[in-house]
C-alpha atoms as a PDB file:
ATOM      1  CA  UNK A   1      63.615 116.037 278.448  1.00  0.00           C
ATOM      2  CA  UNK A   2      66.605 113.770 279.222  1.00  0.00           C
ATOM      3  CA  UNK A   3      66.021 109.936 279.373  1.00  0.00           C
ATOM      4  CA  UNK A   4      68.157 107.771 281.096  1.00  0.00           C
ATOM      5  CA  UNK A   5      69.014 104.611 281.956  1.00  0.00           C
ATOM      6  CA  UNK A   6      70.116 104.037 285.672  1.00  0.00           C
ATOM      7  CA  UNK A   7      71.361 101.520 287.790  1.00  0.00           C
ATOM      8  CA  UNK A   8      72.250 101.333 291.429  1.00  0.00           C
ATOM      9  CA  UNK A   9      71.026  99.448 294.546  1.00  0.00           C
ATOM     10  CA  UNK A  10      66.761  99.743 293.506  1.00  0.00           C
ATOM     11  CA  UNK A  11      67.824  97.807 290.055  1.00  0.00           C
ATOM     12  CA  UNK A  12      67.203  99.432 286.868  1.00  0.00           C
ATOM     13  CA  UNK A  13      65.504 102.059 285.873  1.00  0.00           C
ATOM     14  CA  UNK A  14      64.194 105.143 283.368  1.00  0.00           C
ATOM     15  CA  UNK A  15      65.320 108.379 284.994  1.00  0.00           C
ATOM     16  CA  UNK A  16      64.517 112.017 283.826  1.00  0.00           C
ATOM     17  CA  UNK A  17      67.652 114.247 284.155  1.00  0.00           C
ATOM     18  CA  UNK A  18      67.635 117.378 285.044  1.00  0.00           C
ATOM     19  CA  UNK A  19      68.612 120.487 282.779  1.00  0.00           C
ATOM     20  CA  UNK A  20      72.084 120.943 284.313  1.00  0.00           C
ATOM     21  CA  UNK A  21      72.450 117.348 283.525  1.00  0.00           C
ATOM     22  CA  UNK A  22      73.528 117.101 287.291  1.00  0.00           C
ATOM     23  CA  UNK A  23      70.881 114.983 289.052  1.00  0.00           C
ATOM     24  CA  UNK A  24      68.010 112.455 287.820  1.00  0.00           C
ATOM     25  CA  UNK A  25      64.459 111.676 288.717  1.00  0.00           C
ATOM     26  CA  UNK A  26      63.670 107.839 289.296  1.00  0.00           C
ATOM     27  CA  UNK A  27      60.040 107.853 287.233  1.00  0.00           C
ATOM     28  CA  UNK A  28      58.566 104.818 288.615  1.00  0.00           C
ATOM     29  CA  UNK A  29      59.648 105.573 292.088  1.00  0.00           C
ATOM     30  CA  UNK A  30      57.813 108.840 292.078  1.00  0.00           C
ATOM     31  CA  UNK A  31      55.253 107.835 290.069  1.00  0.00           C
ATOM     32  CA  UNK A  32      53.730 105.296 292.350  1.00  0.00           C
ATOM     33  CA  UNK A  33      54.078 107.812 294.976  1.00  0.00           C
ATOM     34  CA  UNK A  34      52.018 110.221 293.097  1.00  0.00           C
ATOM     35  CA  UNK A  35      49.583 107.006 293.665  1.00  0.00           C
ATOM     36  CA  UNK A  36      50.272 106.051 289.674  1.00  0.00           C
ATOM     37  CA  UNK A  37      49.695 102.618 288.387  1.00  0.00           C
ATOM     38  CA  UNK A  38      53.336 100.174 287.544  1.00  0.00           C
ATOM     39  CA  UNK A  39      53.439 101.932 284.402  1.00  0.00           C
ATOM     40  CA  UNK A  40      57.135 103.107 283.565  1.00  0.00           C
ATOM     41  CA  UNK A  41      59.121  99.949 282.506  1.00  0.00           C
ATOM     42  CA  UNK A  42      63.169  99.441 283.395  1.00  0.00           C
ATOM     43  CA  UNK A  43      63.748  98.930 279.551  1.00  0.00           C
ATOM     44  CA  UNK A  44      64.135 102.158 277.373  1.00  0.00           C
ATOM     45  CA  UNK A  45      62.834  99.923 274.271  1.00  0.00           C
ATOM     46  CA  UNK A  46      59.679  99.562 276.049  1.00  0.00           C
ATOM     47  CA  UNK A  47      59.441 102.725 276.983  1.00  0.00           C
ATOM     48  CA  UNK A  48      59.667 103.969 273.804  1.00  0.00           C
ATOM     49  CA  UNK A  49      57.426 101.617 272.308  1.00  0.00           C
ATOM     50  CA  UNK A  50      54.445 103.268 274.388  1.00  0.00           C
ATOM     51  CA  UNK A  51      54.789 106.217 272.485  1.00  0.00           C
ATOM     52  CA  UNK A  52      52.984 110.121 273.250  1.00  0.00           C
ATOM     53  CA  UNK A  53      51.600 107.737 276.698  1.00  0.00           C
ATOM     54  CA  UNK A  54      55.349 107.474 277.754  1.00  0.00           C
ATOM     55  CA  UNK A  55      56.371 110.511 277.547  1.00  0.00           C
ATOM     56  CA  UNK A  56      52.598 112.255 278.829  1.00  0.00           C
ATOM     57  CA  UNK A  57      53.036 110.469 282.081  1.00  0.00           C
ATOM     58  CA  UNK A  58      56.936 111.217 282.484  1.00  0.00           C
ATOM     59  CA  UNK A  59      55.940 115.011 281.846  1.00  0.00           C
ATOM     60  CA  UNK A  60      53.092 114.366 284.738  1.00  0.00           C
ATOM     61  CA  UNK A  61      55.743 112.753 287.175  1.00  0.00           C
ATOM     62  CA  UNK A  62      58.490 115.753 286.469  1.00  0.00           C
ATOM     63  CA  UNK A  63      55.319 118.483 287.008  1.00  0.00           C
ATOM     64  CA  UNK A  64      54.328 116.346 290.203  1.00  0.00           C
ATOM     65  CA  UNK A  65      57.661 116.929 291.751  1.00  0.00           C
ATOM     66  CA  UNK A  66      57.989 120.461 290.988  1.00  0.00           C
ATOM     67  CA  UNK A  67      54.559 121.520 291.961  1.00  0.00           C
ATOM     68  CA  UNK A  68      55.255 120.047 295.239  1.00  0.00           C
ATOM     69  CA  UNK A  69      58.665 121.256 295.269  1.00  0.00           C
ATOM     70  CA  UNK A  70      60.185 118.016 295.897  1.00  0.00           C
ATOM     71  CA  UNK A  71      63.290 118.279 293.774  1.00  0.00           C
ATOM     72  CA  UNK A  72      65.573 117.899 296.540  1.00  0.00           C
ATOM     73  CA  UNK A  73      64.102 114.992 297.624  1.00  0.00           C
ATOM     74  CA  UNK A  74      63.543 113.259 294.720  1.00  0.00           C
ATOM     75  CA  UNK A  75      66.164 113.717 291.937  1.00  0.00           C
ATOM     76  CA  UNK A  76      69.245 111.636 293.073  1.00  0.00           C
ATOM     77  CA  UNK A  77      72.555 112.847 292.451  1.00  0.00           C
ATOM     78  CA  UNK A  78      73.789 110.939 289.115  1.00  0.00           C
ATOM     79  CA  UNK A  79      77.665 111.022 291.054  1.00  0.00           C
ATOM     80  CA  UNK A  80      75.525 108.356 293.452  1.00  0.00           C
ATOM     81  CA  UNK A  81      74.101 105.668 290.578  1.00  0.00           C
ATOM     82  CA  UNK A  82      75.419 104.327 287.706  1.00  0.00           C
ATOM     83  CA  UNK A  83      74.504 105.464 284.266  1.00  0.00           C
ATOM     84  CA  UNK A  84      73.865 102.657 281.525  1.00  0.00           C
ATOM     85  CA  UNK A  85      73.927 102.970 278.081  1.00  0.00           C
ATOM     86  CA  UNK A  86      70.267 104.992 277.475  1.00  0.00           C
ATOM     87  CA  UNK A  87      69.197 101.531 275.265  1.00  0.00           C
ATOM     88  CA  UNK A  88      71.991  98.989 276.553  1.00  0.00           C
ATOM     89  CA  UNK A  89      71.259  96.188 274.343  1.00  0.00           C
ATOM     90  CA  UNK A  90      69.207  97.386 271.616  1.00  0.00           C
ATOM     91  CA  UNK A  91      67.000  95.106 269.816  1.00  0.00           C
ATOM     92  CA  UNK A  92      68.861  94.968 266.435  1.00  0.00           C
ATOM     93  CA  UNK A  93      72.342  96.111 264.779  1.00  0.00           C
ATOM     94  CA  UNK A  94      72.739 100.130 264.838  1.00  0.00           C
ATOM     95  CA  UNK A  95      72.739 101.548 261.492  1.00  0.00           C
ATOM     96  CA  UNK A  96      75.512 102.990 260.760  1.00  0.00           C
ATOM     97  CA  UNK A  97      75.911 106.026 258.217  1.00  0.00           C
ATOM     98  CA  UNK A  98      79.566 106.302 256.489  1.00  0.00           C
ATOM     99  CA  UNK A  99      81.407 109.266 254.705  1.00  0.00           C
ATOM    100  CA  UNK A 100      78.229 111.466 255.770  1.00  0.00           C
ATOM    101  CA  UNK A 101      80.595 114.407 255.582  1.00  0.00           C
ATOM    102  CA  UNK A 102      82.283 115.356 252.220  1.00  0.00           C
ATOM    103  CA  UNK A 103      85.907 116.153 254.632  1.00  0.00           C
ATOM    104  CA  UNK A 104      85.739 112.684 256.348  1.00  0.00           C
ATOM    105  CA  UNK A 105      85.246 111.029 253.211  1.00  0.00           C
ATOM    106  CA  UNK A 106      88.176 112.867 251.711  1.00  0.00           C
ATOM    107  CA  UNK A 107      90.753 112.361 254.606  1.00  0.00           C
ATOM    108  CA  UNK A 108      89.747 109.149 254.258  1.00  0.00           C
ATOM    109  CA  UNK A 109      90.491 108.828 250.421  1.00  0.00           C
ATOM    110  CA  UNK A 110      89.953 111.062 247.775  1.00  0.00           C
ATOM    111  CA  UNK A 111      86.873 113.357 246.674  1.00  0.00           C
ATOM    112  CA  UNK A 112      86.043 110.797 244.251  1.00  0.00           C
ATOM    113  CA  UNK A 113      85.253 108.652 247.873  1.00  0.00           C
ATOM    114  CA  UNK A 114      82.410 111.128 248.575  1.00  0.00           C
ATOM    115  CA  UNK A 115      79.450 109.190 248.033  1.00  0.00           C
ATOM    116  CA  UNK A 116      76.519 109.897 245.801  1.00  0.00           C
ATOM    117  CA  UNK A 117      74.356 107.470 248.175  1.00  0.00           C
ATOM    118  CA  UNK A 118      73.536 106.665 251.454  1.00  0.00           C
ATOM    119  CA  UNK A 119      76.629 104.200 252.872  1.00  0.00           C
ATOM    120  CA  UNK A 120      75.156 102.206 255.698  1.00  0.00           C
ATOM    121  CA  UNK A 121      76.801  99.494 258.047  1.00  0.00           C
ATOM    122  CA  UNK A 122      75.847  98.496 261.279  1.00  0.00           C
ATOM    123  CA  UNK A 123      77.474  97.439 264.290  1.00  0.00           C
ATOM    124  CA  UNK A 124      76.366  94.308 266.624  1.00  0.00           C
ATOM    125  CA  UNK A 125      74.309  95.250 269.988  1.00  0.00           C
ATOM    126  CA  UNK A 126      77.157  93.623 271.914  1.00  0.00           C
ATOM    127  CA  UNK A 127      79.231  97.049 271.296  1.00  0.00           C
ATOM    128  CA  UNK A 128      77.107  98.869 273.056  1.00  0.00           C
ATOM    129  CA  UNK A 129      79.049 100.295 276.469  1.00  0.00           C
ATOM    130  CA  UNK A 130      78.425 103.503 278.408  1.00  0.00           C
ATOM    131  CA  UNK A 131      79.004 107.486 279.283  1.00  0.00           C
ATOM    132  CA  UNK A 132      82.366 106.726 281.770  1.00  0.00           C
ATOM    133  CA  UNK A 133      82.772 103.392 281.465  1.00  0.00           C
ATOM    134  CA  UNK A 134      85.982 101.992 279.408  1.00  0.00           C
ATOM    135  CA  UNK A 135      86.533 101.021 275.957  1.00  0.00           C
ATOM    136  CA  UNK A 136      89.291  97.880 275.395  1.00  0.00           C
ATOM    137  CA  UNK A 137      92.076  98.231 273.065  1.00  0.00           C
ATOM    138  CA  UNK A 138      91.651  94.551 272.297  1.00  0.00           C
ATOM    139  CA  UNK A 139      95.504  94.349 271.746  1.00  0.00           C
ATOM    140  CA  UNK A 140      95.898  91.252 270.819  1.00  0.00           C
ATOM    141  CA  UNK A 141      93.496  92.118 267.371  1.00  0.00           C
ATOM    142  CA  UNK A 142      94.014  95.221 266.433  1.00  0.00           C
ATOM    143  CA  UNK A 143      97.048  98.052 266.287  1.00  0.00           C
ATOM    144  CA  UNK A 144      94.470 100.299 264.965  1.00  0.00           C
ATOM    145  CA  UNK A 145      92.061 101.408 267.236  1.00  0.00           C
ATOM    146  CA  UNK A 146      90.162 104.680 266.110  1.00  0.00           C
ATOM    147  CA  UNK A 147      87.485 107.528 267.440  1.00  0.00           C
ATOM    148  CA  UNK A 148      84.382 108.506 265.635  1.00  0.00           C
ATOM    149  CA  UNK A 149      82.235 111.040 266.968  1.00  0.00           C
ATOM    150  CA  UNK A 150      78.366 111.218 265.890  1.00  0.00           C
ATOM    151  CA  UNK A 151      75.106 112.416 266.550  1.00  0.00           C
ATOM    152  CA  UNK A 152      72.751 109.242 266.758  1.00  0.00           C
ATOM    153  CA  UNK A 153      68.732 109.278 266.043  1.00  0.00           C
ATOM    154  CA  UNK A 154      66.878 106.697 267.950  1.00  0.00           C
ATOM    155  CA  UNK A 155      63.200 105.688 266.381  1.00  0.00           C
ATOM    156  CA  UNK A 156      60.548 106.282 268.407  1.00  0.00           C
ATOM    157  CA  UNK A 157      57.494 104.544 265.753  1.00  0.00           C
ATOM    158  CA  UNK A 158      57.574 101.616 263.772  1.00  0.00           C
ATOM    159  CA  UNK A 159      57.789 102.822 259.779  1.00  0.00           C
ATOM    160  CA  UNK A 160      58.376 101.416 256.067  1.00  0.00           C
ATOM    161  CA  UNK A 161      58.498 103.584 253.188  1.00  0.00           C
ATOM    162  CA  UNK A 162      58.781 106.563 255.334  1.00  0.00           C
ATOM    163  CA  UNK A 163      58.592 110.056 253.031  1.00  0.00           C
ATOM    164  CA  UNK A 164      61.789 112.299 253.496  1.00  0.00           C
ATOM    165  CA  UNK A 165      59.365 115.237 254.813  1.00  0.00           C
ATOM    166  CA  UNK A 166      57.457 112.835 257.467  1.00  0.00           C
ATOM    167  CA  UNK A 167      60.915 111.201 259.007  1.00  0.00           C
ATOM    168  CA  UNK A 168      61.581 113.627 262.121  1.00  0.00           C
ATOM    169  CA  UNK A 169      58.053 112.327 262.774  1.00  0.00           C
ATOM    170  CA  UNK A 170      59.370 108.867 263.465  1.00  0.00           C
ATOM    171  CA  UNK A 171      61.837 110.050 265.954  1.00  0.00           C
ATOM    172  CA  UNK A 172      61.915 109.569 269.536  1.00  0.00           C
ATOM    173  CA  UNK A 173      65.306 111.556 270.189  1.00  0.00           C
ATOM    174  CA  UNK A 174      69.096 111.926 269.727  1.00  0.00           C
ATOM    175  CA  UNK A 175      72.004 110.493 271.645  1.00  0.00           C
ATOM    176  CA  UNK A 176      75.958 110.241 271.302  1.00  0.00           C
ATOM    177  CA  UNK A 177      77.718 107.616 270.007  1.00  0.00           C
ATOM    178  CA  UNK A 178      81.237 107.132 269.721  1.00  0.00           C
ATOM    179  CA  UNK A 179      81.456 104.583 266.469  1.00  0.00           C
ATOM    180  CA  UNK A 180      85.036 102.767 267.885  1.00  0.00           C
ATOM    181  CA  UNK A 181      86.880 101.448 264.722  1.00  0.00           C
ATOM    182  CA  UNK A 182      89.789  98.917 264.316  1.00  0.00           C
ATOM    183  CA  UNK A 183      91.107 100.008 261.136  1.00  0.00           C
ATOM    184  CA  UNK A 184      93.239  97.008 260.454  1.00  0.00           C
ATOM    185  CA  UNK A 185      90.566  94.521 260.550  1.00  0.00           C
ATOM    186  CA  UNK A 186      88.297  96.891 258.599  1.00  0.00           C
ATOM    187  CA  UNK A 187      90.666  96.467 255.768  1.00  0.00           C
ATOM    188  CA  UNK A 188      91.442  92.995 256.244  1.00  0.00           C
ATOM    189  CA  UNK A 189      88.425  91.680 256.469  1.00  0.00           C
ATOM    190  CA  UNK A 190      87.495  93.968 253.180  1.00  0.00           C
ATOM    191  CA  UNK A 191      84.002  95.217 255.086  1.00  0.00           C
ATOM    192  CA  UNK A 192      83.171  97.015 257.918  1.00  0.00           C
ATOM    193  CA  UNK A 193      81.344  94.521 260.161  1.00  0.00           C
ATOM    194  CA  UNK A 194      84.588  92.986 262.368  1.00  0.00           C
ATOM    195  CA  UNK A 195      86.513  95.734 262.239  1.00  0.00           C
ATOM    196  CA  UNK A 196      83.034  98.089 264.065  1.00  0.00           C
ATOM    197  CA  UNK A 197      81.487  94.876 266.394  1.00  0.00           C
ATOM    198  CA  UNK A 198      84.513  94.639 269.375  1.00  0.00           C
ATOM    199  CA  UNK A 199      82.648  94.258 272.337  1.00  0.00           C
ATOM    200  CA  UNK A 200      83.177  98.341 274.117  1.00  0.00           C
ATOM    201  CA  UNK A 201      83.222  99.649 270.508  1.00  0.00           C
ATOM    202  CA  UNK A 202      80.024 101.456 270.914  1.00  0.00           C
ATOM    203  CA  UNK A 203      79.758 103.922 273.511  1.00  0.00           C
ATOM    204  CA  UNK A 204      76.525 105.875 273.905  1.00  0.00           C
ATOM    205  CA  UNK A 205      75.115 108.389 275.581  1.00  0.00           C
ATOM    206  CA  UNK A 206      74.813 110.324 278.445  1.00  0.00           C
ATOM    207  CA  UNK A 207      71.369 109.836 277.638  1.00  0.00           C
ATOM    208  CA  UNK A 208      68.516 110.538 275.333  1.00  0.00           C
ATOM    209  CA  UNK A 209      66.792 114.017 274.132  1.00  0.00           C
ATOM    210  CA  UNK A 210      63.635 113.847 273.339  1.00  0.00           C
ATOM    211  CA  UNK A 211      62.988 115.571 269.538  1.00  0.00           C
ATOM    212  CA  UNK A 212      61.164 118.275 271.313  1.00  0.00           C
ATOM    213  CA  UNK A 213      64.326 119.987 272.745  1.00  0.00           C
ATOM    214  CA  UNK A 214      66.359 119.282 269.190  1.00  0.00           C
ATOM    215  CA  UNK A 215      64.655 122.162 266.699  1.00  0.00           C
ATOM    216  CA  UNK A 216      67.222 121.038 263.902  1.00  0.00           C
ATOM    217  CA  UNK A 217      69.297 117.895 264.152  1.00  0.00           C
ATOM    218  CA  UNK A 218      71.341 118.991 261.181  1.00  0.00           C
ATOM    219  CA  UNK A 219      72.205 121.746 262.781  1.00  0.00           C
ATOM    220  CA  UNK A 220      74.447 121.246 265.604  1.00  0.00           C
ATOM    221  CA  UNK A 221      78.003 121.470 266.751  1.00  0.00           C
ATOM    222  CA  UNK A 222      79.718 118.259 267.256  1.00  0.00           C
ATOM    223  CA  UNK A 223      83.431 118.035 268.385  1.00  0.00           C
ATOM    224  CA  UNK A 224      85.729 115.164 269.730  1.00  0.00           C
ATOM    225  CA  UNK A 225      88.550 115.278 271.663  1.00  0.00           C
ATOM    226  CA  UNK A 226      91.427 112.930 272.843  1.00  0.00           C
ATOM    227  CA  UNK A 227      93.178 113.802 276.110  1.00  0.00           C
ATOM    228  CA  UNK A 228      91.544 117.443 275.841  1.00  0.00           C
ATOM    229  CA  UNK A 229      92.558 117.952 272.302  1.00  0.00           C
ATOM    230  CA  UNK A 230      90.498 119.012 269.451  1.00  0.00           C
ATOM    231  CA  UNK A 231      90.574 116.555 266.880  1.00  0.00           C
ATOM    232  CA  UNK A 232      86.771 116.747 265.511  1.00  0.00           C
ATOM    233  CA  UNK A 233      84.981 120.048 265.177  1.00  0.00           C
ATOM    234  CA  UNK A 234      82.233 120.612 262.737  1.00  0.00           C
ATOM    235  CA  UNK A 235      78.333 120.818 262.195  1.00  0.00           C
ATOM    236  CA  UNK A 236      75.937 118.321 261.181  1.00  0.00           C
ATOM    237  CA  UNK A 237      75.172 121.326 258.765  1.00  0.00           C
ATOM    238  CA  UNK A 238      78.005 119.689 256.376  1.00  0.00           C
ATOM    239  CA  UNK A 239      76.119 116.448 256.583  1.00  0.00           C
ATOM    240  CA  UNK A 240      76.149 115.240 252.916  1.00  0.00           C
ATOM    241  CA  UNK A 241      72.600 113.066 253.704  1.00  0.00           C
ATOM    242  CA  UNK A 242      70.537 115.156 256.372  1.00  0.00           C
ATOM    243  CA  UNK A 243      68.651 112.898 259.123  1.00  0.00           C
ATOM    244  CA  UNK A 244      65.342 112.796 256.941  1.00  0.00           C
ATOM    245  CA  UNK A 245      67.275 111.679 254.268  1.00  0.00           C
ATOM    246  CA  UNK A 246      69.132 108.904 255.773  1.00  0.00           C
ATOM    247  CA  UNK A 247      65.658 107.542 257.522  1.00  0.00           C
ATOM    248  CA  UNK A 248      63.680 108.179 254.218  1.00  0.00           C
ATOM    249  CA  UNK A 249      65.939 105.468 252.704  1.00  0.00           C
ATOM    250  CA  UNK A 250      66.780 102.914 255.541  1.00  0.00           C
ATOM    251  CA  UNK A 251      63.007 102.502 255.645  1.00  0.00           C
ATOM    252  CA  UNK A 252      61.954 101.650 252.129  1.00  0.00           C
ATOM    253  CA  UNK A 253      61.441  98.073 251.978  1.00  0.00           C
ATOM    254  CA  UNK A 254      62.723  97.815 255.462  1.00  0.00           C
ATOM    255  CA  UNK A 255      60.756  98.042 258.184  1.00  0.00           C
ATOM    256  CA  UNK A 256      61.817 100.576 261.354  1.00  0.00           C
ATOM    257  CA  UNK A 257      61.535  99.864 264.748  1.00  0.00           C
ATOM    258  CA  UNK A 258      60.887 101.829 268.225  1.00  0.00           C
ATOM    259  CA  UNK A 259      64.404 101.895 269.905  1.00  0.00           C
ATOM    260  CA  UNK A 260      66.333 101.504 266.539  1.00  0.00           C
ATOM    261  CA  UNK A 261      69.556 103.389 266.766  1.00  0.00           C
ATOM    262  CA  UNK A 262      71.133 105.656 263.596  1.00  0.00           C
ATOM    263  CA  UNK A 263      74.502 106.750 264.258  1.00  0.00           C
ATOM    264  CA  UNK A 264      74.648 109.447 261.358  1.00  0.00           C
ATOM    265  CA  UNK A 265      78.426 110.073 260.452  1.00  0.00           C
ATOM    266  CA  UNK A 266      81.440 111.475 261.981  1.00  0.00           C
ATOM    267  CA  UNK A 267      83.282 114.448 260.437  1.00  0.00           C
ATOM    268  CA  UNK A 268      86.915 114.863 259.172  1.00  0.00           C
ATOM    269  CA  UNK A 269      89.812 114.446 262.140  1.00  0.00           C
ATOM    270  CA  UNK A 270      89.849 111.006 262.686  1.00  0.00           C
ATOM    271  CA  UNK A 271      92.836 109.490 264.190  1.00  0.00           C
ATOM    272  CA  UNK A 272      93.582 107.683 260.279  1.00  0.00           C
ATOM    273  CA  UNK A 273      93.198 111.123 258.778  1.00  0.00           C
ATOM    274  CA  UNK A 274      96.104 112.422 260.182  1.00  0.00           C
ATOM    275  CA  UNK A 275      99.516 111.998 258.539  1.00  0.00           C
ATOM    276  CA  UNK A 276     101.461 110.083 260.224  1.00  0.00           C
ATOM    277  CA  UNK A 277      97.748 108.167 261.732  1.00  0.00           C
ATOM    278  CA  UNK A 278      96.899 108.841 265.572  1.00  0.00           C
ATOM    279  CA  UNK A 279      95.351 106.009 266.747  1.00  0.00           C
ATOM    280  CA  UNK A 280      94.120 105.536 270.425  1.00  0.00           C
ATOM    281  CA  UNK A 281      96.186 103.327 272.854  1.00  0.00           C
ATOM    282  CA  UNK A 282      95.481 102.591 276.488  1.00  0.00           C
ATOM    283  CA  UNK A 283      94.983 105.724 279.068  1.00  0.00           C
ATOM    284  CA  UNK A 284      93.068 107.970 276.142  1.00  0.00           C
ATOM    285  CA  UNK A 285      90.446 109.714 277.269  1.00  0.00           C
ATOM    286  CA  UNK A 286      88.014 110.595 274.232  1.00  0.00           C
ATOM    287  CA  UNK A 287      84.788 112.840 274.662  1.00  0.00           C
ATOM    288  CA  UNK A 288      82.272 113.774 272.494  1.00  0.00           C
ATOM    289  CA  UNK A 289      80.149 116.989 272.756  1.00  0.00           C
ATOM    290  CA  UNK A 290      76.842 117.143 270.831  1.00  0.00           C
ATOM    291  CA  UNK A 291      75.106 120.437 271.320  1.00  0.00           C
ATOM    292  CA  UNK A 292      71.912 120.180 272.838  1.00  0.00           C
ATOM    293  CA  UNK A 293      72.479 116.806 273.844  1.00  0.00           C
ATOM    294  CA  UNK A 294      75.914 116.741 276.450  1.00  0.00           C
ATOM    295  CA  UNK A 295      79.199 115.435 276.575  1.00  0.00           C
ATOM    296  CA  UNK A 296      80.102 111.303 276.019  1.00  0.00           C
ATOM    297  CA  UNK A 297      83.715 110.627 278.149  1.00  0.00           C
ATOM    298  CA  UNK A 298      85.343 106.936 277.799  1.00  0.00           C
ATOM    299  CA  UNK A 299      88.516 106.261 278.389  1.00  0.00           C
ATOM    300  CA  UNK A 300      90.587 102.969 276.885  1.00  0.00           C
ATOM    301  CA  UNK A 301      92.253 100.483 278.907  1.00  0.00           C
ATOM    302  CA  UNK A 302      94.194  97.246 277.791  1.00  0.00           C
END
């Protein structure tokens, strides 16, 4: 299933999308048709937070619809709302994993770069922007605006001192997230905090997959591309710290929340790795294609 936060003349709201990723189901709408309680919150966090209930009753709502063959009446045309970020302000900084794959963290140095632990940063919730909407070049910082293309895990249970082979069971699902960088201030600040919190720095989504459509999250085909060319293509196969890994050790001695938000790495081809660097400047177009998840487009604009 594909969760998704939607906006348009109702308010806000938790949609289902369908499997062509074409049209969405408003769950509370149809739910209190189906003569359903005001269960299904407008806040994905929430949502989340409910746990097997959450997802039980959206799986009763999408069943509903198509046992009364009401999907032309009911799922909305996303071309006629506006799709958020899935978690638009999330509750706490994303977690961030660097140099997760042994090529990035080359192109980016050296292979004496390639970590031997887990690199984590985060990002401030203010980043956070969505599927089609635009990403600022904020000119008058940076010269060095850069792409990063990467699988994200959101937490569906609250955990601490989670074991490596129990972590996928702490998982709600898996989103996009393009992980914006302004390599100037990255180095000039010595850290990575400025130079990854510029408000629009964040995009993410379409939407969320639930775990249950995801058999192997490091397994899948990620690529990014600028203006329609390929500049990331890889597998989170080469992931140097798989997904149970990185949640194993984020969680010992700190606790993990529903809603929290992993991005997990971005493979070799960023716009610094290339000689001379390709950074992005105003009318780029960058997508990001996840498979089993979809395709995040934003475009930058001054």
């Amino acid at each position: 299933m594909k969760f998704a936060t939607v906006k348009n003349e109702k308010g806000k709201w938790i949609g289902i999308v369908n499997e062509e990723g074409s049209h969405v189901l408003p769950l509370q709408e149809i739910h209190e048709k189906m003569g359903g309680e005001n269960f299904f919150s407008s806040d994905m966090i929430e949502a989340i937070s409910l746990g097997d209930k959450f997802l039980q009753e959206a799986e009763k709502t999408v069943q509903w619809v198509r046992d009364n063959k009401l999907e032309s009446e009911h799922y909305l045309p996303l071309s006629s709302v506006e799709l958020l970020a899935p978690i638009p302000r999330p509750g706490k900084n994303i977690f961030c994993v660097g140099k997760n794959y042994a090529e990035h963290a080359i192109e980016m140095g050296s292979k004496e770069d390639i970590p031997e632990h887990v690199m984590v940063f985060t990002k401030a919730p203010t980043t956070v922007t969505a599927h089609e909407q635009e990403i600022l070049t904020h000119s008058e910082l940076t010269e060095q605006l850069d792409y990063e293309g990467e699988l994200a895990v959101v937490i569906g249970k609250k955990g601490k001192g989670i074991k490596r082979e129990e972590a996928l069971d702490y998982v709600f699902g898996y989103t996009i997230i393009n992980d914006v960088t302004a390599r100037d201030l990255q180095a000039r600040h010595k850290q990575f905090f400025i130079g990854k919190s510029l408000d629009t720095t964040c995009p993410m989504g379409p939407w969320i997959v639930h775990k249950s459509t995801i058999a192997n999250p490091n397994q899948l085909d990620i690529k990014t591309t600028v203006n329609g060319e390929v500049r990331q293509d890889s597998n989170t196969e080469n992931f140097i710290f798989p997904v149970e890994e990185v949640i194993s050790v984020l969680s010992q001695g700190m606790t993990l929340e529903p809603g929290d938000i992993i991005a997990t790495g971005t493979p070799a081809g960023v716009g610094k790795g290339f000689k001379p660097p390709r950074f992005l400047k105003a009318g780029d177009t960058i997508e990001i294609s996840v498979e089993g998840i979809g395709t995040l487009r934003n475009t930058v604009t001054n």
